[in-house]
Protein backbone atom coordinates (compact mmCIF):
# COMPACT_ATOMS: atom_id res chain seq x y z
CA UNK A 1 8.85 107.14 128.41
CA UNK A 2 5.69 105.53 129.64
CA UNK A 3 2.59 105.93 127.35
CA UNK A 4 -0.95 105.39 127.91
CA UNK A 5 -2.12 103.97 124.76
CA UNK A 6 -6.11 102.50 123.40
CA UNK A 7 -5.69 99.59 121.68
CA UNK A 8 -8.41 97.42 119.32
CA UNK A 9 -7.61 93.71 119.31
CA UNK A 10 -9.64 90.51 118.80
CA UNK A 11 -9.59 87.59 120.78
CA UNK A 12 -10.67 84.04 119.93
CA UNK A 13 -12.82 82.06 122.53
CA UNK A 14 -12.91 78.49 122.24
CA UNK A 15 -16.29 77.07 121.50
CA UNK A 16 -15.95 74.92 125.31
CA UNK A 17 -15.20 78.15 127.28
CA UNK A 18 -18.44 79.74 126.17
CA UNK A 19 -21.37 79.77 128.77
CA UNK A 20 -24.82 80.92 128.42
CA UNK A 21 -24.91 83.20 131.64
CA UNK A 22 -21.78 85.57 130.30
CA UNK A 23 -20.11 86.08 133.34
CA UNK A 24 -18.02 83.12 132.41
CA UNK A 25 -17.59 84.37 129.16
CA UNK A 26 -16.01 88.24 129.92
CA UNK A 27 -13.68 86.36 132.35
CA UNK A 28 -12.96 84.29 129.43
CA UNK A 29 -12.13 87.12 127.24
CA UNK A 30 -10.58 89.43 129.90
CA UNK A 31 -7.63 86.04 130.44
CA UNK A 32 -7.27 85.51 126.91
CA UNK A 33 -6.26 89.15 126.01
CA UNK A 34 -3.77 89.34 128.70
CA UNK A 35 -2.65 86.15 127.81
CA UNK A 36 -2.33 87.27 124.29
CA UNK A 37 -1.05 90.51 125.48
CA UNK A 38 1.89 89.58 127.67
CA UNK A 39 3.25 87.32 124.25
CA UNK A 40 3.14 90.44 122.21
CA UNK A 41 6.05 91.77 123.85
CA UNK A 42 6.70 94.80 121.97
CA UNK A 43 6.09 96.68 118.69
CA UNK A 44 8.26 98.96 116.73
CA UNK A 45 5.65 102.05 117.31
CA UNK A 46 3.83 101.55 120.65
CA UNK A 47 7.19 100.13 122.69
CA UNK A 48 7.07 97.42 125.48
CA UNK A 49 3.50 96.46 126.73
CA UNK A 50 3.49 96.50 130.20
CA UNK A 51 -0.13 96.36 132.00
CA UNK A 52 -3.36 96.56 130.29
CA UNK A 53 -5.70 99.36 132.62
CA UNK A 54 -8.91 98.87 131.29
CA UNK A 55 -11.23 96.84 129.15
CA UNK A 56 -12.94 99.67 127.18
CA UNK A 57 -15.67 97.79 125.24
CA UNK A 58 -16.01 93.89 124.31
CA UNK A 59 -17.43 93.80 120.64
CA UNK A 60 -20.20 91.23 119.46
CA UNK A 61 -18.81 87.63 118.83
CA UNK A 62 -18.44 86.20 115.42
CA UNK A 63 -18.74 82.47 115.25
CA UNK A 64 -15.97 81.34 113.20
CA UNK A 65 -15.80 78.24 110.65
CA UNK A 66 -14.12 76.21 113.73
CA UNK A 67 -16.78 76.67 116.11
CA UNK A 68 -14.87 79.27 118.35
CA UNK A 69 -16.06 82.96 118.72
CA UNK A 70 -14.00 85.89 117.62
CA UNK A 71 -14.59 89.37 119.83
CA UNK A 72 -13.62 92.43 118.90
CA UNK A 73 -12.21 94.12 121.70
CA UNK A 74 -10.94 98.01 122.84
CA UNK A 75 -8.94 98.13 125.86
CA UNK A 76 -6.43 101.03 127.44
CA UNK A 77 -2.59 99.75 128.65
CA UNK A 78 0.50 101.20 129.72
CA UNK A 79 3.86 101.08 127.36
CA UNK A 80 7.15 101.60 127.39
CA UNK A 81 8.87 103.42 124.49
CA UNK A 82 12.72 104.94 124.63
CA UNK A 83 12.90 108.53 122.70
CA UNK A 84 15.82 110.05 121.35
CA UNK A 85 17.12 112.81 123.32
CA UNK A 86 15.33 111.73 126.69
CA UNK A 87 16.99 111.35 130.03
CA UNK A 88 16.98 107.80 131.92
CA UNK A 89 18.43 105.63 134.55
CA UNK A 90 19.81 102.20 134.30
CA UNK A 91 21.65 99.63 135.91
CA UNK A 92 25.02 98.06 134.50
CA UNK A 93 24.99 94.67 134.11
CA UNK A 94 27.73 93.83 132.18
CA UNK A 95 31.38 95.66 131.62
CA UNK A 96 33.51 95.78 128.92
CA UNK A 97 36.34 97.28 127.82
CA UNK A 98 34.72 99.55 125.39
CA UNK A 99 31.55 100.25 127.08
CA UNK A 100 28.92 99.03 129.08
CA UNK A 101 25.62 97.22 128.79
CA UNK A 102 22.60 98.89 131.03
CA UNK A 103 18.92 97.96 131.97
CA UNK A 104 16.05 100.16 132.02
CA UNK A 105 12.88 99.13 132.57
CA UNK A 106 11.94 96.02 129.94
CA UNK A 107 14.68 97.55 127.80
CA UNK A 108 17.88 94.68 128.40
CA UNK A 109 20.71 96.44 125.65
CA UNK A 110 21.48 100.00 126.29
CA UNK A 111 24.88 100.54 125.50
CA UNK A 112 27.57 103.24 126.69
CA UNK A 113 30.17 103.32 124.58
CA UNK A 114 33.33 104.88 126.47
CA UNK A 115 33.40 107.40 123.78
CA UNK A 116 30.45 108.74 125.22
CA UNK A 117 31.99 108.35 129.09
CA UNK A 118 33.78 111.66 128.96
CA UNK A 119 36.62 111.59 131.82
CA UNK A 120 36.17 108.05 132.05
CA UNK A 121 38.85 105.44 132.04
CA UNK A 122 38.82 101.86 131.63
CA UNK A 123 40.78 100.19 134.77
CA UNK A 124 40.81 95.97 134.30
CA UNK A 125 40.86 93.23 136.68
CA UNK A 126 38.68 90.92 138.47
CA UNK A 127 35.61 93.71 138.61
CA UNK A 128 36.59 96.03 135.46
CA UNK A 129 35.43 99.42 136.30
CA UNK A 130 35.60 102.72 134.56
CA UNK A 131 37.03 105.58 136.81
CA UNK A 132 37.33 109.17 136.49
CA UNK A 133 39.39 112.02 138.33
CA UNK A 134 36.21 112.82 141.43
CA UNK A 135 36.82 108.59 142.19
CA UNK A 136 33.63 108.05 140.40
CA UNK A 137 32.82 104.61 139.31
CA UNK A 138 30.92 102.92 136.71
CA UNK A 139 30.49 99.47 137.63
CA UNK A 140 28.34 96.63 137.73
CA UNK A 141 24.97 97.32 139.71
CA UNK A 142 25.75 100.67 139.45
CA UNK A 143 22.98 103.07 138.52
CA UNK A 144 23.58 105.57 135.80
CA UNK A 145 21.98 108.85 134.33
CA UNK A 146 22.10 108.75 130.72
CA UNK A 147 20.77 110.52 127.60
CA UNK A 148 19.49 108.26 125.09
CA UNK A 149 21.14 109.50 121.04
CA UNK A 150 19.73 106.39 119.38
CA UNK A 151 17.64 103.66 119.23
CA UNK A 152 16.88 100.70 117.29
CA UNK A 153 14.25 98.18 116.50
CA UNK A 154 15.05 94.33 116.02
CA UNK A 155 11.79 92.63 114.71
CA UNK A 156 13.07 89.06 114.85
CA UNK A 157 13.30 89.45 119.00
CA UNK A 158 10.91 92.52 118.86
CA UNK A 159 12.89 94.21 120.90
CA UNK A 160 14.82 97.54 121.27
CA UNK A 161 18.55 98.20 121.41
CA UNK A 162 19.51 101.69 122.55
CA UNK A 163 22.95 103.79 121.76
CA UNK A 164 23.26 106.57 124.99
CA UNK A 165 25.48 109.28 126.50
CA UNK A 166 26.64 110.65 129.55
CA UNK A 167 27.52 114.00 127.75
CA UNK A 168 25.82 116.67 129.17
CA UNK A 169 25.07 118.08 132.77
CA UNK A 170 24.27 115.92 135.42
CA UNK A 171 24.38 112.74 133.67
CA UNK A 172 26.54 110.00 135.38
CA UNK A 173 26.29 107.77 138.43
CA UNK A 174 23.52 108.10 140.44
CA UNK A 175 24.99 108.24 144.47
């Protein structure tokens, strides 16, 4: 799910990228925080950051014992968060012969265990698929309608892994 989300942060100017006039100095600011931004990656509560929208307010500067100047800053962005019990697409990128591995969004390990493919059955060879009765495939590239039953945070790659479904109407490959 995408959320809209206002977020404080503070970003530190060097002392040489200051200039008197200011214009040089909000453009300053404004590159450091997406800078700063686009490193962050993720957190457990907000999700994957994905775009800031707008700079909401640019704090007064406090000179710091180095010489640069710290700014408090409000701005509004865009994140991505997976939710128990919510309904997604994804591609397969990888096939096993107990699951697959999916993509959704900046989200790179959604699994589908083929306990959770009901119908399903694995068929090996050079491009493992899994197959039901209808001649449906799951495959690599293939897009597929899930529902996601858990999730899970990893703080060392601050990232999310997801656990997901295809039990339940009109969940499956997308045609």
């Amino acid at each position: 799910m995408f959320l809209k989300v206002q977020l404080p942060w503070n970003v530190i100017i060097p002392a040489e990228n200051l200039d008197a006039k200011g214009l040089m100095l909000q453009r300053s600011i404004i590159i450091r925080l997406l800078d700063e931004f686009a490193t962050k990656k993720a957190t457990k509560d907000l999700g994957y950051f994905l775009a800031v929208t707008t700079l909401e307010n640019i704090g007064e500067g406090k000179v710091r014992q180095t010489g640069d100047v710290l700014f408090p800053v409000t701005f509004s962005g865009i994140t991505f968060k997976l939710y128990r019990g919510e309904i997604l697409e994804g591609v397969v990128h990888k096939v096993l012969k107990h699951g697959v591995f999916l993509r959704c969004g900046p989200v790179e390990n959604i699994y589908l265990s083929y306990l959770k493919m009901p119908d399903y059955r694995y068929v090996p060879g050079e491009n493992p698929v899994f197959l039901n009765d209808k001649l449906s495939k799951i495959e690599k590239d293939v897009v597929v309608r899930f529902i996601v039953i858990g999730t899970k945070w990893l703080e060392a790659e601050r990232e999310f892994q997801a656990l997901v479904s295809l039990e339940g109407d009109y969940l499956g490959p997308v045609s």
